[in-house]
C-alpha atoms as a PDB file:
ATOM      1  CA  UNK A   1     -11.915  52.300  22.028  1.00  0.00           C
ATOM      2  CA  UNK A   2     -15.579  53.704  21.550  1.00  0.00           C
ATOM      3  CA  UNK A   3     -18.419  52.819  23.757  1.00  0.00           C
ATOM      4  CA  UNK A   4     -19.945  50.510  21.173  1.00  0.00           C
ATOM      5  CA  UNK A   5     -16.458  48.330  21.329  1.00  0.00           C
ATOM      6  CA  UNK A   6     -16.378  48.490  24.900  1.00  0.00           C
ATOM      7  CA  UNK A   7     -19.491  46.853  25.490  1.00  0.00           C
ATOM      8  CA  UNK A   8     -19.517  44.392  23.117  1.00  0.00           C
ATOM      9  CA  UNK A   9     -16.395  42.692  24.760  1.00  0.00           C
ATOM     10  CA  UNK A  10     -17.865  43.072  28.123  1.00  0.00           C
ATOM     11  CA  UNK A  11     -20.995  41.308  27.014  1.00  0.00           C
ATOM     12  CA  UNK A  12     -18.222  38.554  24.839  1.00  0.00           C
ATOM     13  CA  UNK A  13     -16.172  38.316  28.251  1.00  0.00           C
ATOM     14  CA  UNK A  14     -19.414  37.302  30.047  1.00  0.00           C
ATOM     15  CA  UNK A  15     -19.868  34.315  28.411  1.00  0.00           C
ATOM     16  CA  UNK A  16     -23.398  34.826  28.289  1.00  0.00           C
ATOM     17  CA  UNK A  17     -24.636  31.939  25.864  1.00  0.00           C
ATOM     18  CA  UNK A  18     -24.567  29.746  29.243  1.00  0.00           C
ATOM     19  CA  UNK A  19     -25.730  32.339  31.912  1.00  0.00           C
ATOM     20  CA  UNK A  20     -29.340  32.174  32.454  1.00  0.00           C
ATOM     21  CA  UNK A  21     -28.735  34.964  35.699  1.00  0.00           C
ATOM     22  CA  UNK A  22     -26.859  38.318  36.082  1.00  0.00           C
ATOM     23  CA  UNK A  23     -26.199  41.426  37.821  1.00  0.00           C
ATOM     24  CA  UNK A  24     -25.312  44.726  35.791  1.00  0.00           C
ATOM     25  CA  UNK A  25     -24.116  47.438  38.166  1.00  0.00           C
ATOM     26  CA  UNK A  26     -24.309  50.914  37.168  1.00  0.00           C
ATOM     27  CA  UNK A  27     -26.147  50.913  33.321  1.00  0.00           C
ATOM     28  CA  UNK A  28     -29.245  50.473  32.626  1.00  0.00           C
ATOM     29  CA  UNK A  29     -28.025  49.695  28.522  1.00  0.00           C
ATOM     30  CA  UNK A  30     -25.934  46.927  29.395  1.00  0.00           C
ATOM     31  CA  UNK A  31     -28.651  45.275  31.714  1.00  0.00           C
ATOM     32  CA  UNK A  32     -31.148  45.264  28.593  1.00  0.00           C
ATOM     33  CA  UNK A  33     -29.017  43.870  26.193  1.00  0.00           C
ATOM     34  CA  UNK A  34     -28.332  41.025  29.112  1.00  0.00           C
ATOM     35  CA  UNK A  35     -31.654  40.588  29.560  1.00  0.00           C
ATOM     36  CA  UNK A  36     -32.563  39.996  25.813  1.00  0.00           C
ATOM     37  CA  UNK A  37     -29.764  37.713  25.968  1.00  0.00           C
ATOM     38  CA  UNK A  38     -30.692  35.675  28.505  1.00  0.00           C
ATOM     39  CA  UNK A  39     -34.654  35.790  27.267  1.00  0.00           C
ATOM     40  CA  UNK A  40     -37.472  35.493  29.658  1.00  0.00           C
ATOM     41  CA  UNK A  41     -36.327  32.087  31.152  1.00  0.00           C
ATOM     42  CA  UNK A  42     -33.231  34.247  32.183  1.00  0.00           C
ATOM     43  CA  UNK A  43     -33.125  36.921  35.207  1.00  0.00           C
ATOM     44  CA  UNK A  44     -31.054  40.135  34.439  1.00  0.00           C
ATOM     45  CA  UNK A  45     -31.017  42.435  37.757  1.00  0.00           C
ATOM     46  CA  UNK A  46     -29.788  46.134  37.394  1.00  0.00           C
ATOM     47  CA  UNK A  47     -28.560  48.272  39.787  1.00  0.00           C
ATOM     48  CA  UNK A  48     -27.894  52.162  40.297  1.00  0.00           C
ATOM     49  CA  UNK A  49     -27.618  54.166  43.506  1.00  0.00           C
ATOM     50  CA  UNK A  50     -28.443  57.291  41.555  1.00  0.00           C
ATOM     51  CA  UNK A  51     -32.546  57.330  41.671  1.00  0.00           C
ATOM     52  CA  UNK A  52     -32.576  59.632  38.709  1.00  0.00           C
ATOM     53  CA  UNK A  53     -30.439  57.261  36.461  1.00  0.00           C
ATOM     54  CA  UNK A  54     -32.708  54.143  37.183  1.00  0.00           C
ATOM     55  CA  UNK A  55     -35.893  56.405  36.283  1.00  0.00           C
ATOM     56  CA  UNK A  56     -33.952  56.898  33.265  1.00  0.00           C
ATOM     57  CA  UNK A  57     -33.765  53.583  32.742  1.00  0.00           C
ATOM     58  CA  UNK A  58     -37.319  52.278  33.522  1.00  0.00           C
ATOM     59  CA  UNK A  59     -38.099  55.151  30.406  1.00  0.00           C
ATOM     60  CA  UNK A  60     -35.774  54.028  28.289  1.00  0.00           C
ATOM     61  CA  UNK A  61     -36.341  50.172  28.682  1.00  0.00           C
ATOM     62  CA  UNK A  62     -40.085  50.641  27.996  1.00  0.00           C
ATOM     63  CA  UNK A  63     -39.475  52.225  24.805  1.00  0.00           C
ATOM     64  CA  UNK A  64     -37.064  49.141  24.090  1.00  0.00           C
ATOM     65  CA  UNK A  65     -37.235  45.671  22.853  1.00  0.00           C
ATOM     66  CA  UNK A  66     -36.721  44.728  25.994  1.00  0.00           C
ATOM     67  CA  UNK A  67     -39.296  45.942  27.181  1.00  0.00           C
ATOM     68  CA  UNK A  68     -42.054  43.084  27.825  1.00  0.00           C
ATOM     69  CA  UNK A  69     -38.915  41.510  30.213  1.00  0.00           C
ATOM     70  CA  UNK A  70     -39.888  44.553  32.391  1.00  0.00           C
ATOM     71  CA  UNK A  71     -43.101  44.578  32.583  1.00  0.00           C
ATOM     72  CA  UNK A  72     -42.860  40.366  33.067  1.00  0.00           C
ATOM     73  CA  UNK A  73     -40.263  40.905  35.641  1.00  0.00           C
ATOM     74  CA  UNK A  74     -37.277  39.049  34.125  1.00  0.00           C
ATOM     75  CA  UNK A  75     -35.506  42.287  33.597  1.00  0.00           C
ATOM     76  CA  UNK A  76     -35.272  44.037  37.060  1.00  0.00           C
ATOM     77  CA  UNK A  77     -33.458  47.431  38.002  1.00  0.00           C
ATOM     78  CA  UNK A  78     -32.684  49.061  41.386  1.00  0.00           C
ATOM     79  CA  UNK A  79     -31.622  51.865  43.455  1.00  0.00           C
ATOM     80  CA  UNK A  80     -28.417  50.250  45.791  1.00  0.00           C
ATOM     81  CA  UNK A  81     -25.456  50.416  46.238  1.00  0.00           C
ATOM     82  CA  UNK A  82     -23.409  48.656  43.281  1.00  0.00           C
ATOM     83  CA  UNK A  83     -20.868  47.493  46.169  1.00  0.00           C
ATOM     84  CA  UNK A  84     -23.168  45.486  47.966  1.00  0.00           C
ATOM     85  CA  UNK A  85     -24.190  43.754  44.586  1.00  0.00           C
ATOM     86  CA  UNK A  86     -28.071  42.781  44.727  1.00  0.00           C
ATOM     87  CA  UNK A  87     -28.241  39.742  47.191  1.00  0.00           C
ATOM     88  CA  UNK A  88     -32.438  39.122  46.835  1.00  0.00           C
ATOM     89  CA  UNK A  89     -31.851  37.251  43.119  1.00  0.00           C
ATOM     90  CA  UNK A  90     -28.121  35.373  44.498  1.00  0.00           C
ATOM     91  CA  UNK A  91     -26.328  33.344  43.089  1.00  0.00           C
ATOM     92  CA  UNK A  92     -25.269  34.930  39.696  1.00  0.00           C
ATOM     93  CA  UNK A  93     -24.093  33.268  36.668  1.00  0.00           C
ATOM     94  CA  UNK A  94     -22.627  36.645  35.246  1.00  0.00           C
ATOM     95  CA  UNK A  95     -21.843  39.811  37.938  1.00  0.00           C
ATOM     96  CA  UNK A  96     -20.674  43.374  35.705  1.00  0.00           C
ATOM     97  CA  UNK A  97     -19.752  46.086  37.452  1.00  0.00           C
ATOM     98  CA  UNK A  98     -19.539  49.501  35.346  1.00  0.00           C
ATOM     99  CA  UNK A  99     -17.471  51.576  37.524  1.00  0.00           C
ATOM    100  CA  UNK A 100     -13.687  50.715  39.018  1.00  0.00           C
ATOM    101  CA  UNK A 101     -13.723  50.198  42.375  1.00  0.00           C
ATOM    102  CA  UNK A 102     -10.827  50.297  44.824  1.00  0.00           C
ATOM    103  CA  UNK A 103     -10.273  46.518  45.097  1.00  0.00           C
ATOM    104  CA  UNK A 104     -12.855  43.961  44.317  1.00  0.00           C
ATOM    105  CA  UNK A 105     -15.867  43.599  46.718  1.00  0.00           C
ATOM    106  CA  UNK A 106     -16.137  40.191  48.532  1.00  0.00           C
ATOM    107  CA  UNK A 107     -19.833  40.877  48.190  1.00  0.00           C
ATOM    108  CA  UNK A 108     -19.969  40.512  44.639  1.00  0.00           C
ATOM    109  CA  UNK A 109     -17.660  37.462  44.927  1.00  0.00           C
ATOM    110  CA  UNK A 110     -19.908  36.016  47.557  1.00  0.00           C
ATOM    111  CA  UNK A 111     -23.049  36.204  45.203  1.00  0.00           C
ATOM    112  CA  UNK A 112     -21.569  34.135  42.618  1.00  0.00           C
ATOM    113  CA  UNK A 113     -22.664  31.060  41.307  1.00  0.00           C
ATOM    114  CA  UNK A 114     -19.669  28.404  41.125  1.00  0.00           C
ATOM    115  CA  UNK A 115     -18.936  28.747  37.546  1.00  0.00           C
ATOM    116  CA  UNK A 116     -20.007  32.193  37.434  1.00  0.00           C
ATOM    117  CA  UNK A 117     -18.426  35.140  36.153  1.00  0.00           C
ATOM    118  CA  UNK A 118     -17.452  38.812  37.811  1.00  0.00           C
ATOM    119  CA  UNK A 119     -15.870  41.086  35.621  1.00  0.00           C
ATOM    120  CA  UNK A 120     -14.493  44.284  37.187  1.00  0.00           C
ATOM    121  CA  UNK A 121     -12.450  47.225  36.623  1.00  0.00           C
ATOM    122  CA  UNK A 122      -9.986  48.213  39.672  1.00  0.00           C
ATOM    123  CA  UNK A 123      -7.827  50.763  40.480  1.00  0.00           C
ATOM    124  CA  UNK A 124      -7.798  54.022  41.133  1.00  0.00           C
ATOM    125  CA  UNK A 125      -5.678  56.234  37.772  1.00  0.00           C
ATOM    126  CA  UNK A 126      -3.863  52.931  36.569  1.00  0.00           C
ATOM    127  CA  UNK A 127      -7.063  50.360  36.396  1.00  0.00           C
ATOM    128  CA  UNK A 128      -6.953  46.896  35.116  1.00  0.00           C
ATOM    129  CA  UNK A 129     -10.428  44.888  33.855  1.00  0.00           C
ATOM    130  CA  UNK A 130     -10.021  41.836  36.115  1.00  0.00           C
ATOM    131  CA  UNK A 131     -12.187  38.392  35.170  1.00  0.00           C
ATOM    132  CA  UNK A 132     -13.251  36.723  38.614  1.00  0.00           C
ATOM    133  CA  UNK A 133     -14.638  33.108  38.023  1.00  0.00           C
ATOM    134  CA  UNK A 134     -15.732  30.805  40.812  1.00  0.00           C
ATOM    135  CA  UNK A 135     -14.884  27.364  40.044  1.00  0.00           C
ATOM    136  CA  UNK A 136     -17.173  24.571  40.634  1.00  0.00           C
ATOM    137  CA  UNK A 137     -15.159  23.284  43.670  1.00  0.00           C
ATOM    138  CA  UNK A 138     -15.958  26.937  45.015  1.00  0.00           C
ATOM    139  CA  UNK A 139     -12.338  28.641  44.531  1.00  0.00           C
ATOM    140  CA  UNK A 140     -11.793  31.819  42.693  1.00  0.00           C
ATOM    141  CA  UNK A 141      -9.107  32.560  40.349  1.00  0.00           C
ATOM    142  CA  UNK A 142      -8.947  36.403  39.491  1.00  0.00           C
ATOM    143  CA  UNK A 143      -7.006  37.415  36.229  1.00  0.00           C
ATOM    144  CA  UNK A 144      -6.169  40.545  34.381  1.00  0.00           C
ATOM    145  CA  UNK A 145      -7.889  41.274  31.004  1.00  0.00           C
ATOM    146  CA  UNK A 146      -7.339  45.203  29.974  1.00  0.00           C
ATOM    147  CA  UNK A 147      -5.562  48.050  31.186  1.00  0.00           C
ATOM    148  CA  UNK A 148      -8.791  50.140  31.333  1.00  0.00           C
ATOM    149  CA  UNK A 149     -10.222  53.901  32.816  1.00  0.00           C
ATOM    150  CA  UNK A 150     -13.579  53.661  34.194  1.00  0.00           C
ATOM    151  CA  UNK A 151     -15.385  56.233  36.655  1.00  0.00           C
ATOM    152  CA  UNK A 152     -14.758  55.231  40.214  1.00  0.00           C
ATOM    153  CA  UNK A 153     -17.581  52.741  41.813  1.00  0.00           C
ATOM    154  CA  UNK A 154     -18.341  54.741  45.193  1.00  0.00           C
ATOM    155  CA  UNK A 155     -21.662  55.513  47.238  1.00  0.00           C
ATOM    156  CA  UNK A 156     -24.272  58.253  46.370  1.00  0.00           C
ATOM    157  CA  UNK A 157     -22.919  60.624  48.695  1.00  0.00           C
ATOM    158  CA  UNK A 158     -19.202  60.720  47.064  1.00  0.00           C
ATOM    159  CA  UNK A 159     -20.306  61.121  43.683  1.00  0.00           C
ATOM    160  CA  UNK A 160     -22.188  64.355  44.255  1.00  0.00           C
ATOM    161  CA  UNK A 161     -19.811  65.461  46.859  1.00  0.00           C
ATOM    162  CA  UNK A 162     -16.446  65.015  44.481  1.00  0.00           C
ATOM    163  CA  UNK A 163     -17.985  65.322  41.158  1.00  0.00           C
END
């Protein structure tokens, strides 16, 4: 599936006609088009742990249409670690993460709204697209969508050690 397909059904599997707040870990594309989703009432948050990348991003936003979000602060992105998820803008209608990590991160689960959404790849070679929702009553139900193959979601250090 090209890259085009791919993010089109991770922005359909967020739901986000009724999210209004969202993380995007690891791309700085994907937190734009959230953000001109959501519109200026709405609060997309980025976040990179490569410094470089979210530089990239700033550039690339400003020459976007989404570009007045930035500069009005309803688009946000950040150097962190994708892991920890972004805990300042908590709770989340929609959490993407853009990399598979090992298994899912309670952080991430712990900065969702009830009724939010976390979609995640996990695994290491065999990696399955899971769909996290919180329900209301605060319980979490975790489901596979896709067999999938997504970089691996680690710390700075890792990625320019092993790649």
């Amino acid at each position: 599936m090209c890259t085009c397909c791919i993010n089109y059904c991770l922005l359909k599997l967020m739901y986000l006609m009724y999210s209004k707040r969202g993380i995007w870990i690891g791309s700085g594309y994907l937190t734009a088009c959230f953000g001109l989703m959501v519109g200026s009432e709405g609060h997309a948050v980025g976040v990179e742990h490569i410094p470089e990348l979210v530089a990239s991003s700033f550039r690339n936003i400003e020459n976007s249409a989404a570009a007045l979000l930035l500069k009005e602060g309803s688009l946000q992105v950040h150097v962190g670690d994708g892991r920890l998820g972004w805990p300042d803008f908590a709770p989340y209608d929609a959490i993407h993460v853009g990399a598979a990590a090992q298994e899912i991160p309670q952080s991430l689960i712990d900065q969702l709204k009830p009724g939010g959404r976390l979609v995640i790849p996990v695994g290491n070679i065999f990696q399955d697209l899971k769909i996290v929702d919180k329900k209301l009553d605060g319980t979490v139900t975790v489901r596979n969508e896709a067999s999938v193959r997504f970089v691996p979601l680690t710390s700075r250090e890792a990625q320019l050690r092993d790649y």
